[in-house]
Every structure is written in C-alpha cells, then in structure tokens.
PDB file of N, CA and C in Angstrom:
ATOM      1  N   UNK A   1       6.214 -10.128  12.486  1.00  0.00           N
ATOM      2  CA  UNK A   1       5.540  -9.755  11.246  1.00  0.00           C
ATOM      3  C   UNK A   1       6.284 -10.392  10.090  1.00  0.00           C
ATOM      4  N   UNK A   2       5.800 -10.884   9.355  1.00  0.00           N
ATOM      5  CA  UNK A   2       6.089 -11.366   7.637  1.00  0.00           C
ATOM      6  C   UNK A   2       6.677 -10.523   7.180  1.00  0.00           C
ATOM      7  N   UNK A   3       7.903 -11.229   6.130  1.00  0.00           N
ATOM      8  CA  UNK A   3       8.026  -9.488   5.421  1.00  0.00           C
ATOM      9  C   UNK A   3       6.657  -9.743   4.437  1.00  0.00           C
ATOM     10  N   UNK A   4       6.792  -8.538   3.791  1.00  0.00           N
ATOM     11  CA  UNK A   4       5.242  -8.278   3.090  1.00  0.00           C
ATOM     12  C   UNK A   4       6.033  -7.577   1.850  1.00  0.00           C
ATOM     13  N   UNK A   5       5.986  -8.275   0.729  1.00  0.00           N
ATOM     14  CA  UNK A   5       6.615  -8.028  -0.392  1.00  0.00           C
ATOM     15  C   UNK A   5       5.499  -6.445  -1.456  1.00  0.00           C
ATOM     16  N   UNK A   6       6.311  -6.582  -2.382  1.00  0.00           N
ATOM     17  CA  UNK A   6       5.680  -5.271  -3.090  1.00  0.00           C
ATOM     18  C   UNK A   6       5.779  -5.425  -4.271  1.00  0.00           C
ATOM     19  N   UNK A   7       4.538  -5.361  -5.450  1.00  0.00           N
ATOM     20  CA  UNK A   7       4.492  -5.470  -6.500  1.00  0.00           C
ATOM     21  C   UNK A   7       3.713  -4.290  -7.600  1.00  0.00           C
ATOM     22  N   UNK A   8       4.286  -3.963  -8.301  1.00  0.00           N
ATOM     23  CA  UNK A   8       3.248  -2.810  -9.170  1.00  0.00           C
ATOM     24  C   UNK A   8       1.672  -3.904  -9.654  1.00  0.00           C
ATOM     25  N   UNK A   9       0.990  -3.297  -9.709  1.00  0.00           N
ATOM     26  CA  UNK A   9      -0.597  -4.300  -9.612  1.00  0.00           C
ATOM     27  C   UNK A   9      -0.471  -4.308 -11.221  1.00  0.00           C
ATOM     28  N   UNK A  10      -0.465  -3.722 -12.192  1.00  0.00           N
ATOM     29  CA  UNK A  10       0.049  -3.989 -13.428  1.00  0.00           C
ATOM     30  C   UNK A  10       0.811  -5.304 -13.947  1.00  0.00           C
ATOM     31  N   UNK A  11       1.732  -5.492 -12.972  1.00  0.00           N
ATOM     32  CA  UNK A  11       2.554  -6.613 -13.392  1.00  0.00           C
ATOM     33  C   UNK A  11       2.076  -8.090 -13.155  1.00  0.00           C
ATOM     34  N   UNK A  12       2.109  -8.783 -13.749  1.00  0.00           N
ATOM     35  CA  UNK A  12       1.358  -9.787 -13.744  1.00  0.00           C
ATOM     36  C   UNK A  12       1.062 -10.556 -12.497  1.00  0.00           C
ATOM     37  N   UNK A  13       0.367 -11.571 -11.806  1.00  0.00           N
ATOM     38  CA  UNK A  13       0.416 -11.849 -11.048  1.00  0.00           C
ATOM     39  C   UNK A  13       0.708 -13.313 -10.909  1.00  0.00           C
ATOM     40  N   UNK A  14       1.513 -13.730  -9.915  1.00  0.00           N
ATOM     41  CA  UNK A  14       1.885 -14.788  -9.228  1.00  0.00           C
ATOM     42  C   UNK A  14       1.524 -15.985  -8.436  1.00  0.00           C
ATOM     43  N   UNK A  15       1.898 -17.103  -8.745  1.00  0.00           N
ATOM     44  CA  UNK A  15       1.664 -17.257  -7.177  1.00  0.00           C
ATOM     45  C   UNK A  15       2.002 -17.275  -6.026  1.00  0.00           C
ATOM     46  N   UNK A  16       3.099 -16.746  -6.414  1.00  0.00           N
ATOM     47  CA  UNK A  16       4.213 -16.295  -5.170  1.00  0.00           C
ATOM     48  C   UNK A  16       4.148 -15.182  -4.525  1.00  0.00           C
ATOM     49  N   UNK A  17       2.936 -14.267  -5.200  1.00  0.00           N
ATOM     50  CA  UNK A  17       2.436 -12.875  -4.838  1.00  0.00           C
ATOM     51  C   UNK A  17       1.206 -13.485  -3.486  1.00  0.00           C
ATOM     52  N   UNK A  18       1.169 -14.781  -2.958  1.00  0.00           N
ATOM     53  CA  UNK A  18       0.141 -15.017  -2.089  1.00  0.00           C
ATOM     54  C   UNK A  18      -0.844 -14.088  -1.946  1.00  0.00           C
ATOM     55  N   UNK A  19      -1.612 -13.779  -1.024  1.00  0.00           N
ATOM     56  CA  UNK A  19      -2.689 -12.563  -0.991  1.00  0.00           C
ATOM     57  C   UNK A  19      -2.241 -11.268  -1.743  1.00  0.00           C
ATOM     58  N   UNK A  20      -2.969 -10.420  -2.775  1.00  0.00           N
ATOM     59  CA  UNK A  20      -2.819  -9.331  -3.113  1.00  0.00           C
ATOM     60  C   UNK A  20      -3.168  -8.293  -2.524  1.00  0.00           C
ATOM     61  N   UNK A  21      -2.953  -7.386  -1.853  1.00  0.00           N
ATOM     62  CA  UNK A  21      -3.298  -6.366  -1.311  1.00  0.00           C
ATOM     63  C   UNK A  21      -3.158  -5.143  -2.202  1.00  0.00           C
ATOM     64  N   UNK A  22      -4.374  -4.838  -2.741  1.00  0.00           N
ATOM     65  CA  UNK A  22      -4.457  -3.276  -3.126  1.00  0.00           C
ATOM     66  C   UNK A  22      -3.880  -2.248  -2.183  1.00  0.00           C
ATOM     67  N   UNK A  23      -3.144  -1.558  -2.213  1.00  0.00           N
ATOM     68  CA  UNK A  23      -2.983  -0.558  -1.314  1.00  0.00           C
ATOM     69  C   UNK A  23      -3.004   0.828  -2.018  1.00  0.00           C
ATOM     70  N   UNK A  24      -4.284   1.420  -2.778  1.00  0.00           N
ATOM     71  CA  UNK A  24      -4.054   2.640  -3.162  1.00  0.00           C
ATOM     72  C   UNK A  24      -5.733   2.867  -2.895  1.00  0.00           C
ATOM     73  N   UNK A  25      -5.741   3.875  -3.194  1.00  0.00           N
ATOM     74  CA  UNK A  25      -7.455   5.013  -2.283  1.00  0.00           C
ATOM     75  C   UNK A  25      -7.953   4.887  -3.500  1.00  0.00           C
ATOM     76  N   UNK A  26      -7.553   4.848  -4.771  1.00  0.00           N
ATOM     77  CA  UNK A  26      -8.417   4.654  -6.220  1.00  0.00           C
ATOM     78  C   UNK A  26      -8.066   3.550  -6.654  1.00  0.00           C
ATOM     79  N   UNK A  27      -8.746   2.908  -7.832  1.00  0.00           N
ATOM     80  CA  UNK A  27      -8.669   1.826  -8.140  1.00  0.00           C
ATOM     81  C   UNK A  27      -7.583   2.203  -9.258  1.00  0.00           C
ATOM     82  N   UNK A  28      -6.780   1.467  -9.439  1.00  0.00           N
ATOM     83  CA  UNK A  28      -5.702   1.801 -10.426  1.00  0.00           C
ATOM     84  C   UNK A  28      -6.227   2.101 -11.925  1.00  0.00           C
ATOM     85  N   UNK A  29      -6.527   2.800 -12.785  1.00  0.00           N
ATOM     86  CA  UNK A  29      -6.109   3.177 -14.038  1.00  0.00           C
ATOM     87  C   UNK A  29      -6.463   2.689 -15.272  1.00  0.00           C
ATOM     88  N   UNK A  30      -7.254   2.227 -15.924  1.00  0.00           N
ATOM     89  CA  UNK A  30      -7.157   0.884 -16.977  1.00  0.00           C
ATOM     90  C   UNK A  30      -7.038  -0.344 -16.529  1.00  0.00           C
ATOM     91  N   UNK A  31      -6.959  -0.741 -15.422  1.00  0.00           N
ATOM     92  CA  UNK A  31      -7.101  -2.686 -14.932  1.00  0.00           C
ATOM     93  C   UNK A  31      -8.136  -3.016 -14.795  1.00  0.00           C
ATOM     94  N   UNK A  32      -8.749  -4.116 -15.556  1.00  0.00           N
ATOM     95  CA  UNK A  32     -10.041  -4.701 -14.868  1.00  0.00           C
ATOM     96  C   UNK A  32      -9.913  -5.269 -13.710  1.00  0.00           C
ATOM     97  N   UNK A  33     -10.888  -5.461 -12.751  1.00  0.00           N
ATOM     98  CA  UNK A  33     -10.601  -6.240 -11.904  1.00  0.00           C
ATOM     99  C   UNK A  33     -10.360  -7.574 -11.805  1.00  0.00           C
ATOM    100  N   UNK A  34     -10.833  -8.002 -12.940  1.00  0.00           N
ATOM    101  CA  UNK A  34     -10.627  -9.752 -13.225  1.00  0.00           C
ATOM    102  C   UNK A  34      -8.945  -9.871 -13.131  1.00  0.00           C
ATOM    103  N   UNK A  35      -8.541  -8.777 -13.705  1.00  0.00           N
ATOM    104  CA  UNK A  35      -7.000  -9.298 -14.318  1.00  0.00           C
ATOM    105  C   UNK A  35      -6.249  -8.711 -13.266  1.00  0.00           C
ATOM    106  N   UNK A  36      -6.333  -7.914 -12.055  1.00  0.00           N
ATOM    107  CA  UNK A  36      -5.581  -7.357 -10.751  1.00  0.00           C
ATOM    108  C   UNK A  36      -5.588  -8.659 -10.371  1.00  0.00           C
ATOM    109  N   UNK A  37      -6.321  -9.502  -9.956  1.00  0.00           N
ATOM    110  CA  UNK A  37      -6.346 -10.523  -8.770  1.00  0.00           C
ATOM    111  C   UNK A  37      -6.153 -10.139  -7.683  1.00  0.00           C
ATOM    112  N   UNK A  38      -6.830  -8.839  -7.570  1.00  0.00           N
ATOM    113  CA  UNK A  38      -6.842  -8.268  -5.914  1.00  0.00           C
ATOM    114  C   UNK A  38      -7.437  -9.034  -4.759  1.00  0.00           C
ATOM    115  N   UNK A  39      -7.175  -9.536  -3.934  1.00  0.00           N
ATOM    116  CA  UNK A  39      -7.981 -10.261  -2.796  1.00  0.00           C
ATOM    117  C   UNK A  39      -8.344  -9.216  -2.043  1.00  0.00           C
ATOM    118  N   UNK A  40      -7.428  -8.258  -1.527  1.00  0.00           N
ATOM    119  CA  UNK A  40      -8.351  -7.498   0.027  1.00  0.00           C
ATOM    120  C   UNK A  40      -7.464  -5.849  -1.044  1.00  0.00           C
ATOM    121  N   UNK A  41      -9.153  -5.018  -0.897  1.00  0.00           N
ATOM    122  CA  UNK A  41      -8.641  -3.311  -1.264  1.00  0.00           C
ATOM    123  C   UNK A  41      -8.679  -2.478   0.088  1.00  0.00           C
ATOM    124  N   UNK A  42      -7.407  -2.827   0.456  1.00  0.00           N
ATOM    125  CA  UNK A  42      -6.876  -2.012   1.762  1.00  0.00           C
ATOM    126  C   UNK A  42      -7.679   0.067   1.365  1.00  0.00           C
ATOM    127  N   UNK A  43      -8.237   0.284   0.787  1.00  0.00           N
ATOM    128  CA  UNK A  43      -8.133   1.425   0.547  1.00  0.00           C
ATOM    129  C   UNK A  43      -8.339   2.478   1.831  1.00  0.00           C
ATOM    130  N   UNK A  44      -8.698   1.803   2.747  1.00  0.00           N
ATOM    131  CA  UNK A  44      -8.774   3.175   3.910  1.00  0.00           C
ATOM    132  C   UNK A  44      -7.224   3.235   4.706  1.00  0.00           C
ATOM    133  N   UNK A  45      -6.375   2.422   4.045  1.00  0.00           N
ATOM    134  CA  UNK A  45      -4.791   2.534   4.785  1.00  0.00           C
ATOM    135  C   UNK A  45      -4.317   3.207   3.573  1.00  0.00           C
ATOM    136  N   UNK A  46      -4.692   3.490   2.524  1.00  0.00           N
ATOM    137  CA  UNK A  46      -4.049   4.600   0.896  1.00  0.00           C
ATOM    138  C   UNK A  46      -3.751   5.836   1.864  1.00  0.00           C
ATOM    139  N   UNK A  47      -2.695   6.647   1.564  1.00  0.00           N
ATOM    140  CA  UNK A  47      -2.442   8.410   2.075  1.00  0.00           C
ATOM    141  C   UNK A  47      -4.044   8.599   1.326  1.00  0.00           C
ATOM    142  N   UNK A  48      -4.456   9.715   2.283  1.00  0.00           N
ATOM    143  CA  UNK A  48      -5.230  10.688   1.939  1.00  0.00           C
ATOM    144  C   UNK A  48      -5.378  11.229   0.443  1.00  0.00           C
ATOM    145  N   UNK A  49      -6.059  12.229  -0.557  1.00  0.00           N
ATOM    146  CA  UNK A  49      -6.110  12.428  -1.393  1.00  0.00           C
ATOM    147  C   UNK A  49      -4.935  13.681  -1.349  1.00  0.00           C
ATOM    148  N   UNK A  50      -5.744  14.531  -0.619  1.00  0.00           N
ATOM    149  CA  UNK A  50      -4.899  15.564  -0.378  1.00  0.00           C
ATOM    150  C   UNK A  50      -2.898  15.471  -0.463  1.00  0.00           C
ATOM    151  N   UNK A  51      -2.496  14.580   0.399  1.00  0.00           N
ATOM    152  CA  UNK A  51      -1.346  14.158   0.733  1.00  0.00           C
ATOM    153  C   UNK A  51      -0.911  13.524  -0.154  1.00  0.00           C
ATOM    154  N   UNK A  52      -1.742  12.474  -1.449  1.00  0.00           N
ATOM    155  CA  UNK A  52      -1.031  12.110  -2.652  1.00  0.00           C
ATOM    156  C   UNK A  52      -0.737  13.059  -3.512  1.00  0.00           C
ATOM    157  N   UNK A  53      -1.685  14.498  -3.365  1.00  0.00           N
ATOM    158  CA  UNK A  53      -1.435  15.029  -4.350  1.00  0.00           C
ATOM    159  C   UNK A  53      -0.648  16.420  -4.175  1.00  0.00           C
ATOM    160  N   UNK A  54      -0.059  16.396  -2.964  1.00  0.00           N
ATOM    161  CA  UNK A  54       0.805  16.936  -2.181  1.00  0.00           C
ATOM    162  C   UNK A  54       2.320  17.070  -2.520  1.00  0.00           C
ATOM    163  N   UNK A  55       2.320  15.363  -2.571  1.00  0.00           N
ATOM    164  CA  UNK A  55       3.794  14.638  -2.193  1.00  0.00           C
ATOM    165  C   UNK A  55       3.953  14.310  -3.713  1.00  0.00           C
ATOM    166  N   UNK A  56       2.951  14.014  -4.837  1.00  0.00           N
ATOM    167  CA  UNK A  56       3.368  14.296  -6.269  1.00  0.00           C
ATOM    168  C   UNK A  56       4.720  13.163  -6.756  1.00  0.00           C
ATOM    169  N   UNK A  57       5.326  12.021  -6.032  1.00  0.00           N
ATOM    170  CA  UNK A  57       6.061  11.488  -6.214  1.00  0.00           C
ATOM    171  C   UNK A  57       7.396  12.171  -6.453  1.00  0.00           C
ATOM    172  N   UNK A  58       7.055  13.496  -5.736  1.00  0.00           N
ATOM    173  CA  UNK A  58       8.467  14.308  -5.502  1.00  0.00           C
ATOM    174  C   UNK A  58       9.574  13.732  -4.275  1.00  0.00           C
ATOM    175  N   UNK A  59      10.541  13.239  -4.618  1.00  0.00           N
ATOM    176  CA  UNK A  59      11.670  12.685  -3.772  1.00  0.00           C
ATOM    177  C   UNK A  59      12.182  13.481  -2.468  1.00  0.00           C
ATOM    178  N   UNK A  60      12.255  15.029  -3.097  1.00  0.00           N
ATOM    179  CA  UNK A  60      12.636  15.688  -2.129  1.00  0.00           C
ATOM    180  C   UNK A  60      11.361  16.123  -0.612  1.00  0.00           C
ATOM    181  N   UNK A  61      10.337  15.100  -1.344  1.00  0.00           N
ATOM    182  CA  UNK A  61       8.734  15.629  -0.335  1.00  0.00           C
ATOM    183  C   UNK A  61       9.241  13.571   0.478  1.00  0.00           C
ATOM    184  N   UNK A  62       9.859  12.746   0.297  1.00  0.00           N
ATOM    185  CA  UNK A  62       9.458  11.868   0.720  1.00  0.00           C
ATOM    186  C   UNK A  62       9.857  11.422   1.913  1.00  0.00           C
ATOM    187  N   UNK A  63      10.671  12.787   2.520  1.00  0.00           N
ATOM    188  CA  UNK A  63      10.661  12.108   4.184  1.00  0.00           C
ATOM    189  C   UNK A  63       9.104  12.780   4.841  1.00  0.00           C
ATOM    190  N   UNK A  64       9.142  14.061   4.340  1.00  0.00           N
ATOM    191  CA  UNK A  64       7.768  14.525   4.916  1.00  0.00           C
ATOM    192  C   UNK A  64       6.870  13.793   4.550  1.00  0.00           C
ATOM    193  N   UNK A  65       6.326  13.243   3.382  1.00  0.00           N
ATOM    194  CA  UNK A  65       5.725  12.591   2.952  1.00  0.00           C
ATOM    195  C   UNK A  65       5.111  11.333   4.344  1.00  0.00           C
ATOM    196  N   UNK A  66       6.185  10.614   4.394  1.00  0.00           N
ATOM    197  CA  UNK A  66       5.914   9.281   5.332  1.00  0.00           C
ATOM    198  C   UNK A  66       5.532  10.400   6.419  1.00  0.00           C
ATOM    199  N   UNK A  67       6.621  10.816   7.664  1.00  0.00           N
ATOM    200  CA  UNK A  67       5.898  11.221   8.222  1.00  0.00           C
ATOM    201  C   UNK A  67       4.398  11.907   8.593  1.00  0.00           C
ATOM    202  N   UNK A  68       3.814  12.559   7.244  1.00  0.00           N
ATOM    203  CA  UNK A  68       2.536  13.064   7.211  1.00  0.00           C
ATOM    204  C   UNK A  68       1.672  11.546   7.217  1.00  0.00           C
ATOM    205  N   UNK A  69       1.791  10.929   6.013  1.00  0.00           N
ATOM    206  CA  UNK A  69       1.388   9.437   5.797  1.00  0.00           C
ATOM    207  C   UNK A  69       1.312   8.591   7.420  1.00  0.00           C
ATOM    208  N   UNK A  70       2.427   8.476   8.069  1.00  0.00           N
ATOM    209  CA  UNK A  70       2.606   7.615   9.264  1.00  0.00           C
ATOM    210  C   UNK A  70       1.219   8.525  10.363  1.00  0.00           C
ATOM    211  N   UNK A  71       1.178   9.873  10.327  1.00  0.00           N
ATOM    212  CA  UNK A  71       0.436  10.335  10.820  1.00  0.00           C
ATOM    213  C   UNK A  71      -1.034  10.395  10.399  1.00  0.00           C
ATOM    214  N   UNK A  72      -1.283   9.854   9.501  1.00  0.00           N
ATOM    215  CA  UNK A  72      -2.831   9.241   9.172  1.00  0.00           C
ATOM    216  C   UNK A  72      -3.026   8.143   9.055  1.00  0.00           C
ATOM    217  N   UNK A  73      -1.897   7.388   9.432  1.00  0.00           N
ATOM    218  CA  UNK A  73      -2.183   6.092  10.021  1.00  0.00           C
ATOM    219  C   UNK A  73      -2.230   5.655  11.467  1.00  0.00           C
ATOM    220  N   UNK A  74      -1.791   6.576  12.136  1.00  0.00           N
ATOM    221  CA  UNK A  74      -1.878   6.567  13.522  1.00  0.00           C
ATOM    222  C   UNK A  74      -3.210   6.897  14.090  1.00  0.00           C
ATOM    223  N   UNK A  75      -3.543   8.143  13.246  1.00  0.00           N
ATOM    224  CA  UNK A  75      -5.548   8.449  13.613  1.00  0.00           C
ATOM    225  C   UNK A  75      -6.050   7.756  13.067  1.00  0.00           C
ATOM    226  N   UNK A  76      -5.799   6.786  12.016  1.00  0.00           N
ATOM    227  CA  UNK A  76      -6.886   5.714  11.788  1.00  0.00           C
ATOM    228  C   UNK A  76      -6.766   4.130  12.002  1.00  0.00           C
ATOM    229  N   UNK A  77      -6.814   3.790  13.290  1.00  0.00           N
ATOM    230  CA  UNK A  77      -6.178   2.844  13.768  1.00  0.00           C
ATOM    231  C   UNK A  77      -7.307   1.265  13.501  1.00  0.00           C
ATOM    232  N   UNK A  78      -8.262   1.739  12.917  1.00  0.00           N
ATOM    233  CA  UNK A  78      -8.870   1.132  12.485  1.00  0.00           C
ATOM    234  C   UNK A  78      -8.409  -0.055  11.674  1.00  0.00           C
ATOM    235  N   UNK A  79      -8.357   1.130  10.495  1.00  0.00           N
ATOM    236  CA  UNK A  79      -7.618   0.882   9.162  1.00  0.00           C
ATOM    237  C   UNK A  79      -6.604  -0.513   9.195  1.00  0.00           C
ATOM    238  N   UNK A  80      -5.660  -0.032   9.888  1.00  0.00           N
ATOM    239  CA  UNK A  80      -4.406  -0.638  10.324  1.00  0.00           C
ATOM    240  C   UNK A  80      -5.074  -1.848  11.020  1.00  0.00           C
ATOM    241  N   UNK A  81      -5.624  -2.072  11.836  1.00  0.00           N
ATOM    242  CA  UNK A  81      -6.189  -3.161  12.181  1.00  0.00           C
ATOM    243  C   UNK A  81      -6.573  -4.328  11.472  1.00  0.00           C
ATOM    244  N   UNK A  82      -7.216  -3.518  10.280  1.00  0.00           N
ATOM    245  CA  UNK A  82      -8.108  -4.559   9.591  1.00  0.00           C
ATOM    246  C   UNK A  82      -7.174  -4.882   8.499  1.00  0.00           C
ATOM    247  N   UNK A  83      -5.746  -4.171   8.145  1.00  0.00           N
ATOM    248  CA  UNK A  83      -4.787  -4.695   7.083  1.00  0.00           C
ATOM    249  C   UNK A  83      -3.499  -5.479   7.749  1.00  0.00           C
ATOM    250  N   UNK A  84      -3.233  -5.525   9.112  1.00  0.00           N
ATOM    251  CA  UNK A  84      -2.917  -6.148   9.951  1.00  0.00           C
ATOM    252  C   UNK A  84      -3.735  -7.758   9.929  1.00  0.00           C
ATOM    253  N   UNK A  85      -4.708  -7.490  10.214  1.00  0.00           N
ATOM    254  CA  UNK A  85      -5.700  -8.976  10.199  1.00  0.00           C
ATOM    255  C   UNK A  85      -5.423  -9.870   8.477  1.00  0.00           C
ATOM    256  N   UNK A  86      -5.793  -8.919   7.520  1.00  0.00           N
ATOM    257  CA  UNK A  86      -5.300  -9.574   5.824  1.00  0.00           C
ATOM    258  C   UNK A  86      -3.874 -10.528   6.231  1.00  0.00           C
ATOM    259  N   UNK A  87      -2.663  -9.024   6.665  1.00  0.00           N
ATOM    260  CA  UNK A  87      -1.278  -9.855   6.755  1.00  0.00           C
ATOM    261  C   UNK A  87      -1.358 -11.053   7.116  1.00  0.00           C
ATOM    262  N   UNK A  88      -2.329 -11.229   8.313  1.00  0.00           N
ATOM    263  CA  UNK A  88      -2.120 -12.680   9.115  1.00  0.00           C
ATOM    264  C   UNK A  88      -2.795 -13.661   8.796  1.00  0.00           C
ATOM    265  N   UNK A  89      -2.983 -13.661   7.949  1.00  0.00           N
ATOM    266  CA  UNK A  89      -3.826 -14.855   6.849  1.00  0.00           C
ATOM    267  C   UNK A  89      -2.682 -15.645   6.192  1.00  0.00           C
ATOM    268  N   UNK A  90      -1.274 -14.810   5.719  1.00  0.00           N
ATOM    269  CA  UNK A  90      -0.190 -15.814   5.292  1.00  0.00           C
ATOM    270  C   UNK A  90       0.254 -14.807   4.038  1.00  0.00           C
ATOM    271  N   UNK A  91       1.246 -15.682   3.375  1.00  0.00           N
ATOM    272  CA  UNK A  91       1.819 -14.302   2.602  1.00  0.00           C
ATOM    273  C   UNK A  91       1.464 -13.856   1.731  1.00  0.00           C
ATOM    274  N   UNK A  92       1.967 -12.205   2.017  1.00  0.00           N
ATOM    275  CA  UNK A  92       1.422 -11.522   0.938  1.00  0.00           C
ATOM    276  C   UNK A  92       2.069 -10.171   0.187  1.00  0.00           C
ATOM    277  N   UNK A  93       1.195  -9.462  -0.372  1.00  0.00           N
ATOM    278  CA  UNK A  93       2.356  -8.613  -1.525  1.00  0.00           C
ATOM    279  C   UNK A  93       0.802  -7.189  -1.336  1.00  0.00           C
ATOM    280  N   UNK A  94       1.401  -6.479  -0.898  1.00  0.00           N
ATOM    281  CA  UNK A  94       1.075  -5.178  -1.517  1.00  0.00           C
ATOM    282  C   UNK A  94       1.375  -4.664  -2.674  1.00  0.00           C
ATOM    283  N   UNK A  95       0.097  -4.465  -3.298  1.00  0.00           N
ATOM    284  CA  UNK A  95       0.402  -3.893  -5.100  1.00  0.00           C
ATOM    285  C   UNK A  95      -0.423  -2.413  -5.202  1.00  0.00           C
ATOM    286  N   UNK A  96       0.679  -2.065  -5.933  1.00  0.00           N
ATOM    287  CA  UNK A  96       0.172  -0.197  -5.814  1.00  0.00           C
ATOM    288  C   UNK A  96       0.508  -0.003  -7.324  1.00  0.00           C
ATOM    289  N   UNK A  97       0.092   1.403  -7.688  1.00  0.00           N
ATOM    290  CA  UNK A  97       0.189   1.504  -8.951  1.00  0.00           C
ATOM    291  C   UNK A  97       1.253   2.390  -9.441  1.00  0.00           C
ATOM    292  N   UNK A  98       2.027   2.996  -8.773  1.00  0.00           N
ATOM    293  CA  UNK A  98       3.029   3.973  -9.310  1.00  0.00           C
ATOM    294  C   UNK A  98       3.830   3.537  -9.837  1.00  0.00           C
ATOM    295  N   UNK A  99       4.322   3.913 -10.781  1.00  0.00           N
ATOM    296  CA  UNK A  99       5.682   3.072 -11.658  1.00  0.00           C
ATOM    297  C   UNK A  99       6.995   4.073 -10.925  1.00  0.00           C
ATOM    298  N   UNK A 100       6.823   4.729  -9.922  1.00  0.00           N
ATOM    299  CA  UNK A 100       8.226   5.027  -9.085  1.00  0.00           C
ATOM    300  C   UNK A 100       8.508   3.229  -7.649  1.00  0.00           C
ATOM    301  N   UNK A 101       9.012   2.957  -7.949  1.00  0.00           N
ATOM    302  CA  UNK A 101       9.016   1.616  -6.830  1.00  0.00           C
ATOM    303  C   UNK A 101       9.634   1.837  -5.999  1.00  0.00           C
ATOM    304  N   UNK A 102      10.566   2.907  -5.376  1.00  0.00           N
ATOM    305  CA  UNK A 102      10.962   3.107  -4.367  1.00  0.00           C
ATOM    306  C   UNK A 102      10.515   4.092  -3.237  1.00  0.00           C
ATOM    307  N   UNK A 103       9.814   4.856  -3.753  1.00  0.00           N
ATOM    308  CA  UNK A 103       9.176   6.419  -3.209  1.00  0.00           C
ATOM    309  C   UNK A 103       7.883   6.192  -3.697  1.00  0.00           C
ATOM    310  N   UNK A 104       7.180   5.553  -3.078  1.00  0.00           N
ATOM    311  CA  UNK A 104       5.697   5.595  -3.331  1.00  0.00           C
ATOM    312  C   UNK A 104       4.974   4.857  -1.512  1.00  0.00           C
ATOM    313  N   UNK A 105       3.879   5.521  -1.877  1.00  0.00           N
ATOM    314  CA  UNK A 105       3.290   4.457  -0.414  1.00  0.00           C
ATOM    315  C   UNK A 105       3.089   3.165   0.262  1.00  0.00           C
ATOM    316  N   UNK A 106       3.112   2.266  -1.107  1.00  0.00           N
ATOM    317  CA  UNK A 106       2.987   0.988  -0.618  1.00  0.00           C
ATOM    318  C   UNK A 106       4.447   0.330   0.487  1.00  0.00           C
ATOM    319  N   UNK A 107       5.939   1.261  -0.075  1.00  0.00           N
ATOM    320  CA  UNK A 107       7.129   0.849   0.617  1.00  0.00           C
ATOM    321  C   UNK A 107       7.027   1.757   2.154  1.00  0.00           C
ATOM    322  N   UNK A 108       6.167   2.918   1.644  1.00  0.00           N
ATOM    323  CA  UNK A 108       5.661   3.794   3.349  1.00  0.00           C
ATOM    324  C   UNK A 108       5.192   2.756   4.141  1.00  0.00           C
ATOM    325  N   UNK A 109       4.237   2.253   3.719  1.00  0.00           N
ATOM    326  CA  UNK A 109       2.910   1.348   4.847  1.00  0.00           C
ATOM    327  C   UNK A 109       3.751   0.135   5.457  1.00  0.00           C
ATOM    328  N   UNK A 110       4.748  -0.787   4.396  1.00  0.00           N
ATOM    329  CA  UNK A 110       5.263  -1.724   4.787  1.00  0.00           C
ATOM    330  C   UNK A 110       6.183  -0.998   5.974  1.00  0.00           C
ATOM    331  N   UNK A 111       6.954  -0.034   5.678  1.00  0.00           N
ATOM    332  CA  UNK A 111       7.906   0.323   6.780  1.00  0.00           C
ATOM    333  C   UNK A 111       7.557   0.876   8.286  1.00  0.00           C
ATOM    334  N   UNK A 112       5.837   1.301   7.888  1.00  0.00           N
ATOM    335  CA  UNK A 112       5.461   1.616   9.337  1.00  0.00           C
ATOM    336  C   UNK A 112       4.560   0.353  10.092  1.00  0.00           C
ATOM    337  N   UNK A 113       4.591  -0.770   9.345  1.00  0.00           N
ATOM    338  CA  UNK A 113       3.660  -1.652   9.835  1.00  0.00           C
ATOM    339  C   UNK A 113       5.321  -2.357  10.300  1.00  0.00           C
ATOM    340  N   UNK A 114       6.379  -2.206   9.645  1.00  0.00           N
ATOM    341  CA  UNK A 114       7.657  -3.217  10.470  1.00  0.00           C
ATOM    342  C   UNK A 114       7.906  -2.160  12.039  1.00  0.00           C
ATOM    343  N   UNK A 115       7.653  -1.246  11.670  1.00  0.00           N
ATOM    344  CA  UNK A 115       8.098  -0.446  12.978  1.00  0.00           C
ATOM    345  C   UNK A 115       7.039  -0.257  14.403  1.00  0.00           C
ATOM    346  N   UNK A 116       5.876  -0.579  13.773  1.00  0.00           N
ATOM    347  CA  UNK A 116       4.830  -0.230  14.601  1.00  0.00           C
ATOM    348  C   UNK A 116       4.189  -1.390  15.100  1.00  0.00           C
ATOM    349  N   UNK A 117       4.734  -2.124  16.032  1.00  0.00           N
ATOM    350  CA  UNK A 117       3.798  -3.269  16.496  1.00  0.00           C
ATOM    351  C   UNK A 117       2.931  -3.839  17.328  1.00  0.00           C
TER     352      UNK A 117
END
C-alpha cells in the first residue's frame, strides 16, 4: 500500500496532493466544490453520524473511537473496496475537514487501511 498522505480540504490544493479523497459523510462547511478539487467523495468509508457525534473530537474518546470506527468498516466492506480501488489509481491525499489533525478520522481510515490488507 502507498502511504496515503492527509490534508485539511480547506487548505489549498496541490499538485502533490495527487488524487483528493474526500473522506467525511458531509460535505465540508462553506467550500464550493470548484475550489475542494475533490476527485473521489469516499463518503460511505466517513464514521457513521452517530459515532462522529459521539467521539466529539474528544481525545480521551479516541482509542474507542477507532475501534468503534474500525468496526464499521469491517461491516462495510464494500466501502473499503471501492476506496481501496481510488488508492490504486496512484497517489493520493485524504482531505477531511477538522482542524484537530491528529485525532480525527481521516488519520483512523489511513491506519486501518495500513493494517488491514
């Protein structure tokens, strides 16, 4: 597997950001879509609604967090399939919208797609 880099979708885009991958269940906030340069909206690999609004970008929720997260990615193996297939197109950057960059989902998904092969 590639590593698969990570960018807030806010921040401008690159071309070193190769494919953009949305990775959140809503569309981020104030961005048009012209100016994301989203290529593929992973949104059925986003945590659940429930589980974002669960885990609240609370630190002390973020081991449970993944684990709950890793576990709705395991029942939707779909999902994973079809953001698996994006990866292998060549490189790319998952962009999410939280301005926490270490404890948010997009660094979840990368760590269960390095572990899960």
């Amino acid at each position: 597997m590639m590593a698969i880099r990570l960018k807030r979708v806010y921040d401008a885009p690159a071309k070193s950001d190769g494919r953009r991958i949305l990775v959140e269940r809503l569309w981020p906030r104030g961005l048009a879509k012209a100016k994301a340069k989203v290529d593929h909206w992973a949104r059925d690999s986003a945590p659940s609604k429930e589980l974002r609004q669960w885990f609240g970008h609370d630190p002390e929720r973020w081991d449970e967090f993944r684990r709950r997260y890793f576990a709705e990615l395991d029942a939707n193996p779909e999902a994973v399939r079809a953001l698996r297939e994006q990866i292998a197109r060549g490189p790319c950057t998952f962009v999410y919208a939280s301005r926490e960059e270490r404890l948010n989902n997009s660094v979840a998904l990368a760590e269960y797609l390095g572990r899960r092969k």
